[in-house]
C-alpha atoms as a PDB file:
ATOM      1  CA  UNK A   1     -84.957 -18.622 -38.798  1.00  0.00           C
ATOM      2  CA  UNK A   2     -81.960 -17.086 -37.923  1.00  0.00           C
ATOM      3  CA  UNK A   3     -83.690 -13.410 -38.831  1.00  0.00           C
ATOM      4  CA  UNK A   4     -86.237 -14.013 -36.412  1.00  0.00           C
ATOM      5  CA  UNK A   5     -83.905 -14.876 -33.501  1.00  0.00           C
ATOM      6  CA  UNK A   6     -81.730 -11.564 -34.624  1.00  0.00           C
ATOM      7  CA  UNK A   7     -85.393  -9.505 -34.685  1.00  0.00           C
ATOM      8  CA  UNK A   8     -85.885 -10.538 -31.238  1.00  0.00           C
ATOM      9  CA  UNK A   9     -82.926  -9.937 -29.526  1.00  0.00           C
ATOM     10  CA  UNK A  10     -82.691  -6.372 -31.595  1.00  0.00           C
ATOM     11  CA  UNK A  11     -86.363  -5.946 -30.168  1.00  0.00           C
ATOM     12  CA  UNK A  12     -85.497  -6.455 -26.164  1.00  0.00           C
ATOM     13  CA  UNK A  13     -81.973  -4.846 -26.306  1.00  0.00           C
ATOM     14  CA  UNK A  14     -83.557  -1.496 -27.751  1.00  0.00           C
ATOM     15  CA  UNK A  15     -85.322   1.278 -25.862  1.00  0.00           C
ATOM     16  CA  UNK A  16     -88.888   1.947 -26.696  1.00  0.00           C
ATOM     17  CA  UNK A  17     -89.821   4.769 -24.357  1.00  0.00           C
ATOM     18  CA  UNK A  18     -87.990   7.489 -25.813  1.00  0.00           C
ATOM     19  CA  UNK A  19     -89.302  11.080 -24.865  1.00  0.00           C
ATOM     20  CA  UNK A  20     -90.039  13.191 -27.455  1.00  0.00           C
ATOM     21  CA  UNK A  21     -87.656  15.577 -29.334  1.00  0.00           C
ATOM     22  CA  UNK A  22     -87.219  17.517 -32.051  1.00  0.00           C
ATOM     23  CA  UNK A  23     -84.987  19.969 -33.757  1.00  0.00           C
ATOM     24  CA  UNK A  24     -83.238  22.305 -31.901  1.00  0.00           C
ATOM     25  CA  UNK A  25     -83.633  20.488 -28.614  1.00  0.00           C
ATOM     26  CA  UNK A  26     -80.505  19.556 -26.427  1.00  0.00           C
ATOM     27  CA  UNK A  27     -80.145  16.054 -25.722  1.00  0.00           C
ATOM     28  CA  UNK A  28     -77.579  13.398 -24.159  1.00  0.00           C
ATOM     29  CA  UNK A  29     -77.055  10.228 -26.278  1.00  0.00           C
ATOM     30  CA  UNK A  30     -75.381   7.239 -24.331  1.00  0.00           C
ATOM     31  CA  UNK A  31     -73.732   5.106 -26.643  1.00  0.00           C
ATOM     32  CA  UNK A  32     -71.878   1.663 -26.295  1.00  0.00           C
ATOM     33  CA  UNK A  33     -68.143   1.541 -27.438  1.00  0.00           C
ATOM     34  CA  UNK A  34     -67.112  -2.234 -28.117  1.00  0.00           C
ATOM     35  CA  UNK A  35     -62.925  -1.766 -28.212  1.00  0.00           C
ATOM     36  CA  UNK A  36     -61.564  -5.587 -28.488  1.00  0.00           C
ATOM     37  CA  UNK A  37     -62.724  -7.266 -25.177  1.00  0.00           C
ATOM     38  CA  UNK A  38     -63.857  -4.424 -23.281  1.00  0.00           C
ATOM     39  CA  UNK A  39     -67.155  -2.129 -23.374  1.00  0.00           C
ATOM     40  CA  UNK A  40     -67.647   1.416 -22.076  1.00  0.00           C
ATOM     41  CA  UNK A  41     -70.366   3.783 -22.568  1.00  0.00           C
ATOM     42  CA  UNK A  42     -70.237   7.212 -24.472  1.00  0.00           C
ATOM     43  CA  UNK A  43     -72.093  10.103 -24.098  1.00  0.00           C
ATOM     44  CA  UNK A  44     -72.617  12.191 -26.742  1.00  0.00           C
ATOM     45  CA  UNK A  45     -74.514  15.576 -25.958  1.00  0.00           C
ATOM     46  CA  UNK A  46     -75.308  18.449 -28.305  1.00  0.00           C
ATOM     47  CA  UNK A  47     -78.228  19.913 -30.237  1.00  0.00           C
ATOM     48  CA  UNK A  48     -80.902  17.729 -32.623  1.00  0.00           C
ATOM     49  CA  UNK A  49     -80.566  19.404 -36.027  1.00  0.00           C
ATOM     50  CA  UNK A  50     -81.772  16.948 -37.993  1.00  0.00           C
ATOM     51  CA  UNK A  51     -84.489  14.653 -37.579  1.00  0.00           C
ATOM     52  CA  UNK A  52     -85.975  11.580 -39.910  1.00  0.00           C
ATOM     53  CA  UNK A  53     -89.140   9.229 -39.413  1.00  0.00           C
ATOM     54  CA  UNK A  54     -89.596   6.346 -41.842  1.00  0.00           C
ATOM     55  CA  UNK A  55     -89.921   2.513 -41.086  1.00  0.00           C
ATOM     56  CA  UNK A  56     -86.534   3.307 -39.195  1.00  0.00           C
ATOM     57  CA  UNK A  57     -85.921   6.753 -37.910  1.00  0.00           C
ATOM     58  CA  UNK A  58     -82.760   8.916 -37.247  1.00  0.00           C
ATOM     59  CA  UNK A  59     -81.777  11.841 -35.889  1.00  0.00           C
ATOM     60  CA  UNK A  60     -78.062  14.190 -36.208  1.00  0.00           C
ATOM     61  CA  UNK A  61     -77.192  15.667 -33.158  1.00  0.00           C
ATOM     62  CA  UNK A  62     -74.206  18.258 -33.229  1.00  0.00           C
ATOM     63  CA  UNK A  63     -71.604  19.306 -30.614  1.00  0.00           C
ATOM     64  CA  UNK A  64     -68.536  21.575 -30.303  1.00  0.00           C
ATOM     65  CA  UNK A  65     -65.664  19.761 -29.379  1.00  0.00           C
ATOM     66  CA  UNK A  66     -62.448  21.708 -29.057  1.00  0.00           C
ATOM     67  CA  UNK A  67     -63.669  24.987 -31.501  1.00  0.00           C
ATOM     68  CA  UNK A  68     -64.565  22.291 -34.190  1.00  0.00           C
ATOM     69  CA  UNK A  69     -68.218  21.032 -34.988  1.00  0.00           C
ATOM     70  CA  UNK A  70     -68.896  17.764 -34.865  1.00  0.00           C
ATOM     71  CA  UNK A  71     -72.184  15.531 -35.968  1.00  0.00           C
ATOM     72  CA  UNK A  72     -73.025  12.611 -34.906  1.00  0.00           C
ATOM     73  CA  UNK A  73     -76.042  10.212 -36.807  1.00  0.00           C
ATOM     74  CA  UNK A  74     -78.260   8.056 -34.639  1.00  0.00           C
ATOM     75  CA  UNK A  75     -81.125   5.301 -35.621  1.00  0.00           C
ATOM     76  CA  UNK A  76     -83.935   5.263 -33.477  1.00  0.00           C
ATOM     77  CA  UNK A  77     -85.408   1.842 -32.217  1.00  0.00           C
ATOM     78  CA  UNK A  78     -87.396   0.179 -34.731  1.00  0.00           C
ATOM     79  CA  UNK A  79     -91.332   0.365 -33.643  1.00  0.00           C
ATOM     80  CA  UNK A  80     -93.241  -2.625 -33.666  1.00  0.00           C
ATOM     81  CA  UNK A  81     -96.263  -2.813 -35.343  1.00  0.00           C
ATOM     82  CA  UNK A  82     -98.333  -3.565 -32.836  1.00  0.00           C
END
């Protein structure tokens, strides 16, 4: 039961309408930082050099920050079936 409920919320708190992308594309990731009580958002832009499709994609998007390199994994929304 508890799955379900989990499923759901998962399923309306994730975007569906992503644009496409693929390696070697420049895109801006906004990510949400939980640090104890408070919540800020994080963006995270660089170039897609990686990208996986399965059941649950992900993608790697890199950055310089500082004269280092610096990768970053993402999971992609889960599809629904339909």
């Amino acid at each position: 039961m508890s799955n379900l409920i989990i499923d759901k919320l998962l399923e309306k708190s994730q975007r569906t309408n992503l644009p496409p992308f693929h390696p070697g594309d420049t895109v801006r990731v906004h990510v949400k930082i939980k640090e104890g009580e408070k919540e800020r958002v994080q963006v995270f832009e660089g170039l897609v050099i990686s990208q996986r499709n399965g059941q649950q994609g992900s993608f790697v998007v890199r950055k310089m920050s500082f004269g280092q390199g610096v990768e970053r994994y993402f999971s992609l929304p889960l599809q629904s079936g339909g």
